[in-house]
N, C-alpha and C. Protein backbone atom coordinates (compact mmCIF):
# COMPACT_ATOMS: atom_id res chain seq x y z
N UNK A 1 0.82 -1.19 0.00
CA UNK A 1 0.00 0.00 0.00
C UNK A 1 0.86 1.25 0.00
N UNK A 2 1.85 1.26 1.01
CA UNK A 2 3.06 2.06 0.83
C UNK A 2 4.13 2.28 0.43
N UNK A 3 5.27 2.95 -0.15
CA UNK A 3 6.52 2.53 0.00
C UNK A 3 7.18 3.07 1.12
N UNK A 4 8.35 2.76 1.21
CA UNK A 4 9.26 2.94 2.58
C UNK A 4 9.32 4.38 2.36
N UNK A 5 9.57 4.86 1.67
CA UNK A 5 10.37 6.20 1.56
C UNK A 5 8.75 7.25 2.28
N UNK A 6 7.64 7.04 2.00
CA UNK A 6 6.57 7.58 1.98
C UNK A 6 5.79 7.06 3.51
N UNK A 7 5.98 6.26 3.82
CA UNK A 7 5.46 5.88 5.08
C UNK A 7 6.93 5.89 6.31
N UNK A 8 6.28 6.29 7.26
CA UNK A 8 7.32 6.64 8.18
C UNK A 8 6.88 5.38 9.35
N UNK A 9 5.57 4.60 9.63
CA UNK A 9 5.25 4.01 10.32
C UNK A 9 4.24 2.99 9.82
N UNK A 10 4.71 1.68 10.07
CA UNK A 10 3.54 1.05 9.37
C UNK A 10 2.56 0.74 10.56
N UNK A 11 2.94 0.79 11.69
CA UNK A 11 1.81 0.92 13.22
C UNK A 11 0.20 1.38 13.07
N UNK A 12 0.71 2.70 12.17
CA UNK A 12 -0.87 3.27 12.41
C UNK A 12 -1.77 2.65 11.66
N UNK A 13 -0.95 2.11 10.49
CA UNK A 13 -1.86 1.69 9.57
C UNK A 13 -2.48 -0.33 10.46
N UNK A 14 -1.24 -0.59 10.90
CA UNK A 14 -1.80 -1.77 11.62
C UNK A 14 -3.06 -2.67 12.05
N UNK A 15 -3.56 -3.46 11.83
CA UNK A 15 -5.23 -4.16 12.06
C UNK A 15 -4.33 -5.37 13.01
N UNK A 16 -5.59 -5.52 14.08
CA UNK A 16 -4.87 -6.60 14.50
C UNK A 16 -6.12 -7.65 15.24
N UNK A 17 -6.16 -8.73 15.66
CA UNK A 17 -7.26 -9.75 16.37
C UNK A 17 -6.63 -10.42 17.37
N UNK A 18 -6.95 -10.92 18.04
CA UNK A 18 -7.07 -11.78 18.77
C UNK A 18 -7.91 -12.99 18.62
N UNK A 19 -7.64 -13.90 18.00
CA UNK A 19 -8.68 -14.56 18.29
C UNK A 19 -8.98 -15.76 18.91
N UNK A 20 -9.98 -15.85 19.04
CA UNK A 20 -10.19 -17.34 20.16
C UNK A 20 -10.57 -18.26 18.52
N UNK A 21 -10.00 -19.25 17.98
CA UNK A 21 -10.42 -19.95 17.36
C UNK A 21 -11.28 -21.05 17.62
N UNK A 22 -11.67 -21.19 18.52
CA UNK A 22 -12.77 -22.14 18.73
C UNK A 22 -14.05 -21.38 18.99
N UNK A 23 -14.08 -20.41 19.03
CA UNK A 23 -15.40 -19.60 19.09
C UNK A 23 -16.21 -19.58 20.94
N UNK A 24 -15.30 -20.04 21.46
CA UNK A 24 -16.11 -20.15 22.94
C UNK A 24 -15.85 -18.99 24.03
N UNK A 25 -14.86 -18.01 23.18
CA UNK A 25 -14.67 -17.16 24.12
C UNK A 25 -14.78 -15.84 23.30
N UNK A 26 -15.14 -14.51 23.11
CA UNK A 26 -14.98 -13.52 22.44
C UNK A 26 -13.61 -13.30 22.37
N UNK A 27 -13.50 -12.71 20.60
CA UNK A 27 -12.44 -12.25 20.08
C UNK A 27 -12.22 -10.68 20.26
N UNK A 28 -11.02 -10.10 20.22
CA UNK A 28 -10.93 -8.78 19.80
C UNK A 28 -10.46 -8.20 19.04
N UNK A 29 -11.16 -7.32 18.61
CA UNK A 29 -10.38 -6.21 17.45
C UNK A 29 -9.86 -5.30 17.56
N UNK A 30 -8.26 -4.63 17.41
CA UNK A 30 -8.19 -3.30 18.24
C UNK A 30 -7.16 -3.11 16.41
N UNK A 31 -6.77 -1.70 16.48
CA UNK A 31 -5.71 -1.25 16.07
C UNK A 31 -4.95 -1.76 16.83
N UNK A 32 -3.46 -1.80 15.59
CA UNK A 32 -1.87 -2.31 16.23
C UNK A 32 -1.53 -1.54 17.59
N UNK A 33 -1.76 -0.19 17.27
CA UNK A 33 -1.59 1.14 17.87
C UNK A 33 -2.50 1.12 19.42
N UNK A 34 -2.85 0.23 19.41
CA UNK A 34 -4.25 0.40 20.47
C UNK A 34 -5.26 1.91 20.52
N UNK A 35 -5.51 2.67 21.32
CA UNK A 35 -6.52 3.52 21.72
C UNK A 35 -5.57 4.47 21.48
N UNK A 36 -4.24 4.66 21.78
CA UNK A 36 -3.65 5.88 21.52
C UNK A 36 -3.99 7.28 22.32
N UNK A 37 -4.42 6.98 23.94
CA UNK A 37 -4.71 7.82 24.53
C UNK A 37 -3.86 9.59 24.84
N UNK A 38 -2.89 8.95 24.44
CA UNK A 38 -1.79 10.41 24.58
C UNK A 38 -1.91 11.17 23.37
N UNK A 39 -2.96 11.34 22.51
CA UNK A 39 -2.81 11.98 21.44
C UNK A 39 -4.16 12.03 21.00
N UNK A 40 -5.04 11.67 22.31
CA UNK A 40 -7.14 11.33 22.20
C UNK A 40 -7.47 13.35 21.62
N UNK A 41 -8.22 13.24 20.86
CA UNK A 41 -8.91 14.93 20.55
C UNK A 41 -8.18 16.03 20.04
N UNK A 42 -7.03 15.22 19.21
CA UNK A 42 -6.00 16.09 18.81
C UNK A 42 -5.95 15.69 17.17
N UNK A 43 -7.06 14.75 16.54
CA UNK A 43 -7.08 14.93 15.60
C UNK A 43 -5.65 13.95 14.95
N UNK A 44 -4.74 13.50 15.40
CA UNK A 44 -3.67 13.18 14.99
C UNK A 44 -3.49 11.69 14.93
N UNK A 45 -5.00 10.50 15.24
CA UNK A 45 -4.57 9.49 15.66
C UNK A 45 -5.28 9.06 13.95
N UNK A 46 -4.49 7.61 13.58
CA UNK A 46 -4.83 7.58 12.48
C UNK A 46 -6.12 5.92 12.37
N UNK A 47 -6.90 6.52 11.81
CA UNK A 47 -8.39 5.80 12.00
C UNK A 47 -7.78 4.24 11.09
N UNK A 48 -7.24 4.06 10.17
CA UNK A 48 -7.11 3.23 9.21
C UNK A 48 -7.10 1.99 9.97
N UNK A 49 -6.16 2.05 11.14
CA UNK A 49 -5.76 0.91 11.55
C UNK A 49 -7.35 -0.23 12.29
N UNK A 50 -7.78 1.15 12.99
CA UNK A 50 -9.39 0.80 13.45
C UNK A 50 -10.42 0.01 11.97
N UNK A 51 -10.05 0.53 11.28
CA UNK A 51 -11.24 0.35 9.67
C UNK A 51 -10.70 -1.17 9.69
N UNK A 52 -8.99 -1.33 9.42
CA UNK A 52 -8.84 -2.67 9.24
C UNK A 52 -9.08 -3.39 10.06
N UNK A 53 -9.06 -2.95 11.27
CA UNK A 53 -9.50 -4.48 12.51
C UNK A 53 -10.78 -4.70 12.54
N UNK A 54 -11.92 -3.55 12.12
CA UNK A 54 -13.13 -3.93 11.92
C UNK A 54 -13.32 -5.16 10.55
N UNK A 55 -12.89 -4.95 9.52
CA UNK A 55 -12.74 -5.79 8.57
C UNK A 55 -11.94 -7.16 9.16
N UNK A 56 -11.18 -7.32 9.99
CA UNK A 56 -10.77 -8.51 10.25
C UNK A 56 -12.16 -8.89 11.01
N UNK A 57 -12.58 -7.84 11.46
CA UNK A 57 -13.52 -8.52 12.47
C UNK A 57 -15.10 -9.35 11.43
N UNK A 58 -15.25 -8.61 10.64
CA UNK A 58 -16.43 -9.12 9.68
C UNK A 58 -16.04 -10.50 8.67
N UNK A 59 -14.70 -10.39 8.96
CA UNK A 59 -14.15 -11.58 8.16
C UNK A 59 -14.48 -13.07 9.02
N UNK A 60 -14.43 -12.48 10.12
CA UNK A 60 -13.79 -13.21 11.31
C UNK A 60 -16.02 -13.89 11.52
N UNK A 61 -16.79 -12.41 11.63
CA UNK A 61 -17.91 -13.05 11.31
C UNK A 61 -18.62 -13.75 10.34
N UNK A 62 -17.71 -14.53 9.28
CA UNK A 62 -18.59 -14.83 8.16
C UNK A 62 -19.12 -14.32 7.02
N UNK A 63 -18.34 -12.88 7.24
CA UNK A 63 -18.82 -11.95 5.74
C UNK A 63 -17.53 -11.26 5.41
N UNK A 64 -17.38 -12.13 4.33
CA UNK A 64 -16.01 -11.63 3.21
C UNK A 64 -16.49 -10.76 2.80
N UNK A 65 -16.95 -10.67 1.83
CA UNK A 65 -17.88 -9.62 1.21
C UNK A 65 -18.08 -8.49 1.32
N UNK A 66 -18.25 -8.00 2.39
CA UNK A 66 -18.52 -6.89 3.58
C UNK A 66 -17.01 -6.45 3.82
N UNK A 67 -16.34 -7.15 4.32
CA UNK A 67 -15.00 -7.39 4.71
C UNK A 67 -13.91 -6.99 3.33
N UNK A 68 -14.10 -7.31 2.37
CA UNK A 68 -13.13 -7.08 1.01
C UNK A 68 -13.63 -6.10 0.61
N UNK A 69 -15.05 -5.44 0.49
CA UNK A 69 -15.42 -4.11 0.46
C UNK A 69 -14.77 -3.14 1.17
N UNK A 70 -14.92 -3.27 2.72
CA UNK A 70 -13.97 -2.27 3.40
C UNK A 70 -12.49 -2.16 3.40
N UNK A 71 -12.01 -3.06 2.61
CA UNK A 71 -10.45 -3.38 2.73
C UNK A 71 -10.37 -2.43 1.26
N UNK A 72 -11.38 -2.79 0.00
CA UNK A 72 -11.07 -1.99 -0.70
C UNK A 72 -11.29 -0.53 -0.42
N UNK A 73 -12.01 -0.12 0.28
CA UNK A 73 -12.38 1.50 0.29
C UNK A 73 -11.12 1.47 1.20
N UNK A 74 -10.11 1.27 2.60
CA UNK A 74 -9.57 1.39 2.78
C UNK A 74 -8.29 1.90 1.57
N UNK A 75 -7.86 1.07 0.92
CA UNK A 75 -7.01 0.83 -0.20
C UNK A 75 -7.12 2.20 -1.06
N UNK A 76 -8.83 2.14 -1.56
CA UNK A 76 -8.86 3.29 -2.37
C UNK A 76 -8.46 4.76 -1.41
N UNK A 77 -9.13 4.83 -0.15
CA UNK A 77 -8.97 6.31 0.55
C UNK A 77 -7.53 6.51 0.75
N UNK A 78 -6.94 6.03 0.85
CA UNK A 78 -5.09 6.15 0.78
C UNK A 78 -4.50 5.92 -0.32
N UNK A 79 -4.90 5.40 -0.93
CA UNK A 79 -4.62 5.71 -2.61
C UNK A 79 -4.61 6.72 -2.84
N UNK A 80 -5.91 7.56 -2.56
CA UNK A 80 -6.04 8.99 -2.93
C UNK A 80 -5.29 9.65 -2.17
N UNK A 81 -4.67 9.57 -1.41
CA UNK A 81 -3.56 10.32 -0.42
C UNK A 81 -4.28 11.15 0.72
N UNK A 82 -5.47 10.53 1.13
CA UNK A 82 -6.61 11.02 2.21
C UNK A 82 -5.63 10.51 3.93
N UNK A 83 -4.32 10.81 4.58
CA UNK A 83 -3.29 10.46 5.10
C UNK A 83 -3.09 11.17 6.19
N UNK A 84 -3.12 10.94 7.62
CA UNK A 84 -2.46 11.37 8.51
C UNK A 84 -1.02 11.62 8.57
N UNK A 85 -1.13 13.19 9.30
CA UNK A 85 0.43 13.04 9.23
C UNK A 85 1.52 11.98 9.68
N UNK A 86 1.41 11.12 10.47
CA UNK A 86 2.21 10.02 10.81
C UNK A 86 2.53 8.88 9.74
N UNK A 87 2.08 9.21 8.40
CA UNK A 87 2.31 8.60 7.56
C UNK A 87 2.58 9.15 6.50
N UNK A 88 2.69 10.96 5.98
CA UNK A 88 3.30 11.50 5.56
C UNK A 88 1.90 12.47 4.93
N UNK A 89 1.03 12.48 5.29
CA UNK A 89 0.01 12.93 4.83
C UNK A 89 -0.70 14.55 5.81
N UNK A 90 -1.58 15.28 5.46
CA UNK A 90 -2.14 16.36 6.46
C UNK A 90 -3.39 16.45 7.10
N UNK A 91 -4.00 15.18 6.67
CA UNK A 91 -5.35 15.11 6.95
C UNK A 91 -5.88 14.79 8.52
N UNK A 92 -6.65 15.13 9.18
CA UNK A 92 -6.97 14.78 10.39
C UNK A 92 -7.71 13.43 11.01
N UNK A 93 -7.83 12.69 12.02
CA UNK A 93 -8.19 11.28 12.13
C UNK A 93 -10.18 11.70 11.31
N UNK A 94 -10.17 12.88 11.53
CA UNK A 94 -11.78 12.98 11.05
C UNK A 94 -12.03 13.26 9.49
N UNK A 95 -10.98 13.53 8.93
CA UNK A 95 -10.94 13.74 7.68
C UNK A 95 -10.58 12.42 6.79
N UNK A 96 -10.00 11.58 7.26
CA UNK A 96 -9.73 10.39 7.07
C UNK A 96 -10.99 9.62 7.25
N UNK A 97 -11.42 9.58 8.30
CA UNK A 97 -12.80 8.56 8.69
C UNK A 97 -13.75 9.39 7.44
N UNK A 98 -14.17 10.35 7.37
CA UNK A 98 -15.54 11.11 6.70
C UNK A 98 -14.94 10.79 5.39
N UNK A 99 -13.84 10.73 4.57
CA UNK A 99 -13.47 10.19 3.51
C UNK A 99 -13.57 8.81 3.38
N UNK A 100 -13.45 7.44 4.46
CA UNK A 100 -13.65 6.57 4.12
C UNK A 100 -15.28 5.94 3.94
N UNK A 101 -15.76 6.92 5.20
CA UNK A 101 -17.14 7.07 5.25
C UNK A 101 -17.72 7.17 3.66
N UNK A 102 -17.52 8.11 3.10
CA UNK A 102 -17.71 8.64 1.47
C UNK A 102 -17.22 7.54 0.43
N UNK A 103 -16.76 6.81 0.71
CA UNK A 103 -16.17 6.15 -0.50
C UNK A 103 -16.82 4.83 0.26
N UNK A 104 -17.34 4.28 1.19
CA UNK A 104 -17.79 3.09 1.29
C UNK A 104 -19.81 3.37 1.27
N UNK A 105 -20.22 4.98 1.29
CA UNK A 105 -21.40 5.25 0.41
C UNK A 105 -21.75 5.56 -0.66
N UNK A 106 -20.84 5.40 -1.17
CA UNK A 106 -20.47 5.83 -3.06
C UNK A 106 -20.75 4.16 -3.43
């Protein structure tokens, strides 16, 4: 999705699970990054990583579909260079989300 020279962190972009593979205990979905509380309302935390753990998570429920949809609007909104600065971009964690928002109601 990136190259080196252009991404400074591949963290934010990070998706990650937990999962219980036998299904008897709940799984979780977080960003690599976790919650990122030292940087909460400052606009600076980068949403992507959240979009992909939700998509692991719909994968994880039985819907690819749903799941390869959001992976593509992911793909496409950073394609377009819609980018927090921690990845070389100026956009804010809300400008990022309302852009992916837009391209997964398109």
């Amino acid at each position: 999705m990136f190259t080196a020279g252009r991404c400074r962190t591949g963290l934010a972009l990070a998706a990650s699970a937990n999962l219980n593979p036998e299904r008897r205990f709940p799984s979780m979905f977080e960003p690599g990054h976790g919650s990122a509380p030292h940087i909460a309302g400052q606009g600076l935390a980068d949403p992507i990583g959240a979009a992909g753990s939700a998509a692991l998570m719909l994968e994880h429920f039985g819907l690819p579909e749903q799941a390869a949809r959001l992976n593509k609007e992911i793909e496409a909104t950073t394609a377009a260079g819609v980018l927090t600065r921690d990845v070389g971009g100026t956009a804010t964690t809300e400008d990022v989300t309302k852009a992916l928002i837009a391209a997964l109601d398109a």
